[in-house]
Protein backbone atom coordinates (compact mmCIF):
# COMPACT_ATOMS: atom_id res chain seq x y z
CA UNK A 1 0.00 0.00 0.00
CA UNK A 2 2.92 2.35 0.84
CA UNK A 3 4.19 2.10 -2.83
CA UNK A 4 0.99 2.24 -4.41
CA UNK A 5 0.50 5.49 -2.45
CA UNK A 6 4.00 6.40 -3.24
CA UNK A 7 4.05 5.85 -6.79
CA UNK A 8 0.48 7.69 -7.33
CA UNK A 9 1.53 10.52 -5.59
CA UNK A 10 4.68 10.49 -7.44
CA UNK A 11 2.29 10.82 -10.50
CA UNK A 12 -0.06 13.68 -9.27
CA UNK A 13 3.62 15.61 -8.85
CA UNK A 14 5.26 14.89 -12.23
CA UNK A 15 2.11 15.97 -14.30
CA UNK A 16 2.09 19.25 -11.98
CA UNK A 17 6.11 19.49 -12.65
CA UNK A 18 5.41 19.00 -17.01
CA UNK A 19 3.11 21.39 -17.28
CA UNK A 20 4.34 24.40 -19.10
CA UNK A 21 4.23 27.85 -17.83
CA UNK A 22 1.35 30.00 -18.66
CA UNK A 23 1.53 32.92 -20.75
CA UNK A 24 -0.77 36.32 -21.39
CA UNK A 25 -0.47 39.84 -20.20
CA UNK A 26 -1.76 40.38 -17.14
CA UNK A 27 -5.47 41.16 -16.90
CA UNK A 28 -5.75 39.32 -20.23
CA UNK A 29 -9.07 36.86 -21.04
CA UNK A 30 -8.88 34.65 -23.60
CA UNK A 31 -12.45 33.73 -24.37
CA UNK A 32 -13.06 30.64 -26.34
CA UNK A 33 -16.48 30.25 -28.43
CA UNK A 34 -18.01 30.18 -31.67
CA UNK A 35 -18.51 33.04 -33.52
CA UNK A 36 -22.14 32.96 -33.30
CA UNK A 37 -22.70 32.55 -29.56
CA UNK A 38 -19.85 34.91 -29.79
CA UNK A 39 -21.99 37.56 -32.02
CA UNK A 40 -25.23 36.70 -30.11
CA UNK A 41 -26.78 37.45 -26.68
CA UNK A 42 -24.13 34.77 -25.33
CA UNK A 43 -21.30 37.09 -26.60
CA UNK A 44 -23.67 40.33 -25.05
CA UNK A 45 -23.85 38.66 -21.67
CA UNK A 46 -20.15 37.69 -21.84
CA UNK A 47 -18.75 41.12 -22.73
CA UNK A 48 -21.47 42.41 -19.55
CA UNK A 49 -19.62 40.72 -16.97
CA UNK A 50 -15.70 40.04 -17.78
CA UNK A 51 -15.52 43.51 -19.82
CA UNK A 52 -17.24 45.21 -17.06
CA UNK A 53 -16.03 48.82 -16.47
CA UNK A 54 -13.23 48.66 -13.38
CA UNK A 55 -14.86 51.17 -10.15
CA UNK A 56 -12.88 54.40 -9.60
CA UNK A 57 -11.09 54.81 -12.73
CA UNK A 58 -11.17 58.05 -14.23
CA UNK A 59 -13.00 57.10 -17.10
CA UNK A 60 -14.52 53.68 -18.11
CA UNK A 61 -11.46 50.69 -18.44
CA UNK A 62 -12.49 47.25 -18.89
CA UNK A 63 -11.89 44.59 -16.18
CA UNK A 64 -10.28 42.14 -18.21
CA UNK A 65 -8.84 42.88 -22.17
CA UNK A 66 -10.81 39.91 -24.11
CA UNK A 67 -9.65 38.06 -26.77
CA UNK A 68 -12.40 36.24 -28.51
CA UNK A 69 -11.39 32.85 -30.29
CA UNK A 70 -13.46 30.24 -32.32
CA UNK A 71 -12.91 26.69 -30.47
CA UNK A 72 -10.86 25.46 -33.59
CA UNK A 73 -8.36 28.28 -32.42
CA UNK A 74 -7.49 26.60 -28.92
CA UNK A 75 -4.88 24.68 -29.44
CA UNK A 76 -1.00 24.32 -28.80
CA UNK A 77 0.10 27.05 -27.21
CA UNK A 78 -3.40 29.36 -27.62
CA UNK A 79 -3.89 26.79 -24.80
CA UNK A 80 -1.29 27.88 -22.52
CA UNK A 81 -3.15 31.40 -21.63
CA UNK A 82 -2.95 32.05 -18.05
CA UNK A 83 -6.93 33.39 -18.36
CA UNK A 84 -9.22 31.85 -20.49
CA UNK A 85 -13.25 31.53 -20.64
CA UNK A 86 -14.33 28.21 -22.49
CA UNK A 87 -18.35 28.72 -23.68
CA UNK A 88 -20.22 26.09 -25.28
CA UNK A 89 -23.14 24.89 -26.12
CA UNK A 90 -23.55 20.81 -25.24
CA UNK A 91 -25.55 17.60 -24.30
CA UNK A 92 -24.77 18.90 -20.61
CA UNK A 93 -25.08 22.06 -18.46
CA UNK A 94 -22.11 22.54 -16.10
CA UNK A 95 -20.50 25.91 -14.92
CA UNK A 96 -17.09 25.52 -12.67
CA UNK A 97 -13.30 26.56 -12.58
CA UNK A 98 -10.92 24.64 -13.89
CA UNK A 99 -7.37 25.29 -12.49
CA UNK A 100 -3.87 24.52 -14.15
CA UNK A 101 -5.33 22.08 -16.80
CA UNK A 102 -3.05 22.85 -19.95
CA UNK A 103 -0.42 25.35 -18.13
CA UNK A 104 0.60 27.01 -14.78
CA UNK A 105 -0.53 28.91 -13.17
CA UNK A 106 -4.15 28.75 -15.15
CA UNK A 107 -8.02 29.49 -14.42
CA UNK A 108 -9.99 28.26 -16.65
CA UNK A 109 -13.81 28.87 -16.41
CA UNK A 110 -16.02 26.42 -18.50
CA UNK A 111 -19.28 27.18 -18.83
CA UNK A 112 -21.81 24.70 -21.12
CA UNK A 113 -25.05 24.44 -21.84
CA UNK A 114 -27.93 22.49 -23.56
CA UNK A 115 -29.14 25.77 -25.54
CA UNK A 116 -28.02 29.64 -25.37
CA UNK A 117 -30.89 30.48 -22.36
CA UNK A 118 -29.01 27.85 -19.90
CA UNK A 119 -25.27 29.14 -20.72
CA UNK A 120 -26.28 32.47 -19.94
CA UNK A 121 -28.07 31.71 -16.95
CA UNK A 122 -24.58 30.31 -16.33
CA UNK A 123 -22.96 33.01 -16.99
CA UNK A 124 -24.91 35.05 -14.70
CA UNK A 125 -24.60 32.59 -11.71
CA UNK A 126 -20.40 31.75 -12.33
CA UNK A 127 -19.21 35.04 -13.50
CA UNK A 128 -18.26 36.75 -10.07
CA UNK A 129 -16.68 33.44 -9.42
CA UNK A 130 -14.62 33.12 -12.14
CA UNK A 131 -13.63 36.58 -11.60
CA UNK A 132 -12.79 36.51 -8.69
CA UNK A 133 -10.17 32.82 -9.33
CA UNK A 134 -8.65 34.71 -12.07
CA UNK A 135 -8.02 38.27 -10.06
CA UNK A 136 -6.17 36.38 -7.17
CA UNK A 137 -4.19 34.37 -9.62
CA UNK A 138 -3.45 38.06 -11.51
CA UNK A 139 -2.59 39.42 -8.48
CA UNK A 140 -0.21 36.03 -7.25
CA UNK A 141 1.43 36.44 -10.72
CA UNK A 142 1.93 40.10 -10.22
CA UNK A 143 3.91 39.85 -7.35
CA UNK A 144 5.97 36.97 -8.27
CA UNK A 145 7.12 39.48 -10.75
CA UNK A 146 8.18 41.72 -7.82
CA UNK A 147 10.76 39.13 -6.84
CA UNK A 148 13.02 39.73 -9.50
CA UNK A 149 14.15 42.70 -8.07
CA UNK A 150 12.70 44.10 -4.81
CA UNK A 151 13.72 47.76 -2.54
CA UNK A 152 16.14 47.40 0.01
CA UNK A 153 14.65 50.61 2.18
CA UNK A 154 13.84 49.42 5.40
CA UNK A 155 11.46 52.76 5.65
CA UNK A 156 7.84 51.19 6.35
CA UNK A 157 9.31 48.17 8.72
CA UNK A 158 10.96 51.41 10.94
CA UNK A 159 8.27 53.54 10.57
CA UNK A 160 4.88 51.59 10.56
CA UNK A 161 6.26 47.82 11.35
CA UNK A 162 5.15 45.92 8.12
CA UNK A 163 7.16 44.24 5.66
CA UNK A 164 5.66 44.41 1.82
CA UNK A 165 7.32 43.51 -1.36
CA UNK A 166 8.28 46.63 -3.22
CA UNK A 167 9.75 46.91 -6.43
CA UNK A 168 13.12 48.67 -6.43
CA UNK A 169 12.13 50.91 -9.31
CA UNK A 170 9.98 52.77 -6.26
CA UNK A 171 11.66 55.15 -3.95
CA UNK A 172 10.73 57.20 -0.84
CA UNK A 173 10.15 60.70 -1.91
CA UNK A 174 8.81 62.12 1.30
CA UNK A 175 8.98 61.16 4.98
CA UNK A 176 7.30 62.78 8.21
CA UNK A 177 7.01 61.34 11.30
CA UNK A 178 3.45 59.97 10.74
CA UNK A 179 3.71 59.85 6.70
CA UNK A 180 5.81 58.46 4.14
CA UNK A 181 5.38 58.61 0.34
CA UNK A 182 7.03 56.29 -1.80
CA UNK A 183 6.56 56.74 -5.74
CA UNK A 184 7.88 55.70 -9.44
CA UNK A 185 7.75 57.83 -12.75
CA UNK A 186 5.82 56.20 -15.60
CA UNK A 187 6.09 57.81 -18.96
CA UNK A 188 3.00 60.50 -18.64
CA UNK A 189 3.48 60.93 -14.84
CA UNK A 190 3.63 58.72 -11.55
CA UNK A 191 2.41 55.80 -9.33
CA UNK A 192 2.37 56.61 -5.98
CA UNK A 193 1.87 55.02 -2.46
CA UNK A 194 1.04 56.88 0.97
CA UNK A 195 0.95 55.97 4.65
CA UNK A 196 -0.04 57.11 7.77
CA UNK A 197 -1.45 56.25 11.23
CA UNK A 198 -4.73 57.28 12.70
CA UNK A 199 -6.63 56.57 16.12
CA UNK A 200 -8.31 53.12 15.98
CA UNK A 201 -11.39 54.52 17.15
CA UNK A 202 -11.05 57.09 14.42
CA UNK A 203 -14.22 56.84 11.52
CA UNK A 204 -16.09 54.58 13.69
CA UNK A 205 -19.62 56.43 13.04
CA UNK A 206 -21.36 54.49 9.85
CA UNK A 207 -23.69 57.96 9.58
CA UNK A 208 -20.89 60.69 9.12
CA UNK A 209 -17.79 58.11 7.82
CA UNK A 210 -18.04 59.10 4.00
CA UNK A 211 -18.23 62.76 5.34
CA UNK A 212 -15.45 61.91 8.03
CA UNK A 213 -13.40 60.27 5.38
CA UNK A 214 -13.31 62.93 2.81
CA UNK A 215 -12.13 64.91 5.39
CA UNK A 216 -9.14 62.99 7.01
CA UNK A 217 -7.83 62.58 3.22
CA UNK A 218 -8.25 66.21 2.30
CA UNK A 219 -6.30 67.16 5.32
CA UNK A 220 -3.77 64.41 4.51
CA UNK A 221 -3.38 65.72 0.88
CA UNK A 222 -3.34 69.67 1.94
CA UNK A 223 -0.79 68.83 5.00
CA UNK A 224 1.31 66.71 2.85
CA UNK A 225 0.66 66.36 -1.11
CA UNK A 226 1.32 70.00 -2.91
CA UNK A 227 0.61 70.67 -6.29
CA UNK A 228 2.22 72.73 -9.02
CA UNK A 229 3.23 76.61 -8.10
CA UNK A 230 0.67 78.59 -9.22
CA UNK A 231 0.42 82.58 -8.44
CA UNK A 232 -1.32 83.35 -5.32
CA UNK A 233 -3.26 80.19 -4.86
CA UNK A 234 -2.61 77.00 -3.09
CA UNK A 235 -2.78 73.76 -5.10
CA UNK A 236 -2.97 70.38 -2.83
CA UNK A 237 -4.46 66.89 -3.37
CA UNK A 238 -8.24 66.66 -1.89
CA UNK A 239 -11.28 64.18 -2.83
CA UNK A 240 -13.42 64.71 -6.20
CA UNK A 241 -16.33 66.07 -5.28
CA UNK A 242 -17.97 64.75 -8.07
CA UNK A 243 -17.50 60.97 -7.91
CA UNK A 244 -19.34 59.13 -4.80
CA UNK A 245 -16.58 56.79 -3.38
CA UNK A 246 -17.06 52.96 -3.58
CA UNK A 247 -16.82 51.29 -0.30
CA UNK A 248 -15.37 47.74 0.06
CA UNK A 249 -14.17 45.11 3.30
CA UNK A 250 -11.91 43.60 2.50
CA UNK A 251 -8.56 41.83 4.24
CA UNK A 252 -4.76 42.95 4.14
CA UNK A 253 -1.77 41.38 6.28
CA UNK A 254 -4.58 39.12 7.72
CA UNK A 255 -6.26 41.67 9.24
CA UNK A 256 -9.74 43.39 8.46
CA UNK A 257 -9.60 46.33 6.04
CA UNK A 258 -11.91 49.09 4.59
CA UNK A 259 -11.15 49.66 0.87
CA UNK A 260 -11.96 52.80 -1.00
CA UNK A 261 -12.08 53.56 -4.68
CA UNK A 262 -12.86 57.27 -6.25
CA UNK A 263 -10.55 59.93 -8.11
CA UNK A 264 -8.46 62.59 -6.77
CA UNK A 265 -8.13 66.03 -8.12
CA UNK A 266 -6.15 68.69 -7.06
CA UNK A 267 -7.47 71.74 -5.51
CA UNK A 268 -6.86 75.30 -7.65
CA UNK A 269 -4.75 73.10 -10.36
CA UNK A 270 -6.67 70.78 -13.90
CA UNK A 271 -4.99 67.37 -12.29
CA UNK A 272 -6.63 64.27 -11.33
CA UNK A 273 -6.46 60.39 -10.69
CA UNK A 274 -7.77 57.80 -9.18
CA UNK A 275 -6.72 56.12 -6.04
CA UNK A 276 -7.76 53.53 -3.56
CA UNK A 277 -7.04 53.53 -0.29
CA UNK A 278 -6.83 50.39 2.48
CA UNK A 279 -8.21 51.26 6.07
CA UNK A 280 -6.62 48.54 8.07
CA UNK A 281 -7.75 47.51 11.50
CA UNK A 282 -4.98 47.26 13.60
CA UNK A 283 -6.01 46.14 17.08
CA UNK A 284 -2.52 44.80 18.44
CA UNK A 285 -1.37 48.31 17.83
CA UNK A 286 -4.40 50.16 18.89
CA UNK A 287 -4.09 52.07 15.37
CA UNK A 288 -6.37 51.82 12.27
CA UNK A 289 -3.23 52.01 9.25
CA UNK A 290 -4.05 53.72 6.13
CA UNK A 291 -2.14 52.65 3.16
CA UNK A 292 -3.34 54.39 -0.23
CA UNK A 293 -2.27 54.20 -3.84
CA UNK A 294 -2.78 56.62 -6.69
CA UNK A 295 -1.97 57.38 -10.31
CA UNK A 296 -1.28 60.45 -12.21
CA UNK A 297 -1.30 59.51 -15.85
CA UNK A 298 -2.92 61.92 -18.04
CA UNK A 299 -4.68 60.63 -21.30
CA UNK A 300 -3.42 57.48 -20.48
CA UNK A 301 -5.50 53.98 -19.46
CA UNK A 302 -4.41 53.24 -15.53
CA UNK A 303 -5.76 50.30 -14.85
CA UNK A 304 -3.17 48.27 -14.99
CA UNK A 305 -0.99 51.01 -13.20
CA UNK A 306 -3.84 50.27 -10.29
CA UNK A 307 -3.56 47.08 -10.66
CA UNK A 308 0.25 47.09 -9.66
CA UNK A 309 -0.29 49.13 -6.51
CA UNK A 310 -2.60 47.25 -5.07
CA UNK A 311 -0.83 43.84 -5.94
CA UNK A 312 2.18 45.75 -3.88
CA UNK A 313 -0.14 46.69 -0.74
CA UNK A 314 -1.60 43.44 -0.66
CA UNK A 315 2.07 41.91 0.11
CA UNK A 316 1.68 43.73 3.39
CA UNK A 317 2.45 41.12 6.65
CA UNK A 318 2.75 42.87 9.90
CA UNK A 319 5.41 42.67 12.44
């Protein structure tokens, strides 16, 4: 029995070792169908969910950049995509997730039906699902990037006590003794990561926390994020008033966070972004830590710039 256990095992390893490694760019879906389902209500329903537009962006991005490909398509390498959707119609109906079947890492989400009414009732059931499997594996890949060459600066472990991994092409460009700002230039402007500490019983009321929010950040950005020079006026980072944040739980280092999406601007100066900000509960501490990223890239898509930062925050472990 031992080498019958031994020798399957041995099995279940070497077809995890042979499979090749996956490729796409990141946020990338393949999605495998026939041109008519494609060109059809199928393809409608499709393009609803996995082409949805990302919250907080300045303008509308799509979650995932899709690919569409007949079925005659996938094969060889086409099936080595890190992301792919697989729609069908067939003699069964079965939605599910399919991981590291023709490459690794992989999701794959399959999604069948007898007739077009069934796959997208499928589709409507599976799709947060299957976006959700391919987002952590994004994210996962993202930072395994980060490994090839990670920052040396010691400057959040000192200051706040958590250890991230942080690209080395990002470098501290401002440090208080409750803030630190830590940033990269991109070709059209900048990515950009904030800290700072707050009272844990800070925005604890759920009727004035927008309200109380809006105004911790806009005293963040006018204490510590100037803007251009310009004659007589001050210019400092506050909170569009225009765009109603989105409000999110969510979990960083292991420990319960507040996330919030909206856009920037910058008060008496045309700039703006979008940023998202992580309100982390940190009881051992007695603190609530708030970690936020932005982008300035003017006529330029920033997803993907997004994307990065909060793959880097959500490397955070605390000491």
């Amino acid at each position: 029995m031992l080498i019958l256990i031994f020798t399957l095992s041995c099995k279940d390893v070497n077809k995890k070792s042979y499979l090749p490694g996956s490729i796409g760019s990141i946020n990338s879906l393949g999605v495998v169908m026939s041109n008519e389902l494609w060109e059809g209500s199928v393809g409608d329903k499709v393009r609803e969910h996995f082409a949805a537009p990302v919250v907080g962006l300045t303008w509308d991005e799509p979650l995932f950049s899709i690919e569409h490909m007949p079925l005659k398509v996938f094969t060889g390498t086409t099936r080595y995509r890190r992301a792919v959707l697989f729609v069908d119609v067939d003699t069964v109906n079965v939605a599910h997730v399919k991981s590291d079947l023709y490459a690794t890492p992989q999701e794959i989400g399959v999604i069948k039906g007898r007739n077009q009414q069934e796959i997208i009732s499928s589709l409507d059931a599976k799709a947060d699902e299957i976006i959700a499997a391919i987002k952590a594996m994004e994210l996962k890949e993202t930072q395994k990037r980060f490994l090839r060459s990670l920052s040396k600066d010691k400057i959040m472990e000192d200051k706040f006590g958590i250890t991230w991994r942080l690209p080395s092409i990002y470098k501290v460009g401002k440090k208080e003794d409750n803030f630190v700002w830590i940033d990269r230039d991109i070709q059209k402007g900048s990515m950009n990561i904030i800290a700072y500490e707050i009272p844990r019983k800070s925005l604890t009321n759920d009727s004035t926390f927008v309200t109380d929010f809006i105004r911790m950040r806009d005293s963040i950005g006018e204490k510590y994020i100037p803007g251009p020079d310009v004659l007589n006026k001050k210019t400092y980072m506050t909170t569009e008033d225009a765009f109603s944040p989105y409000f999110f739980t969510t979990e960083i280092g292991g420990k319960k966070a507040l996330e919030v999406r909206s856009i920037w601007d910058m008060e008496n100066y045309p700039m703006a972004g979008p940023f998202a900000t992580y309100i982390i509960d940190d009881e051992p501490n007695d603190r609530k830590l708030v970690l936020e990223a932005f982008t300035f890239a003017p006529a330029t898509n920033k997803r993907d710039y997004m994307f990065e930062l909060e793959a880097i925050l959500r490397t955070v472990k605390f000491k």
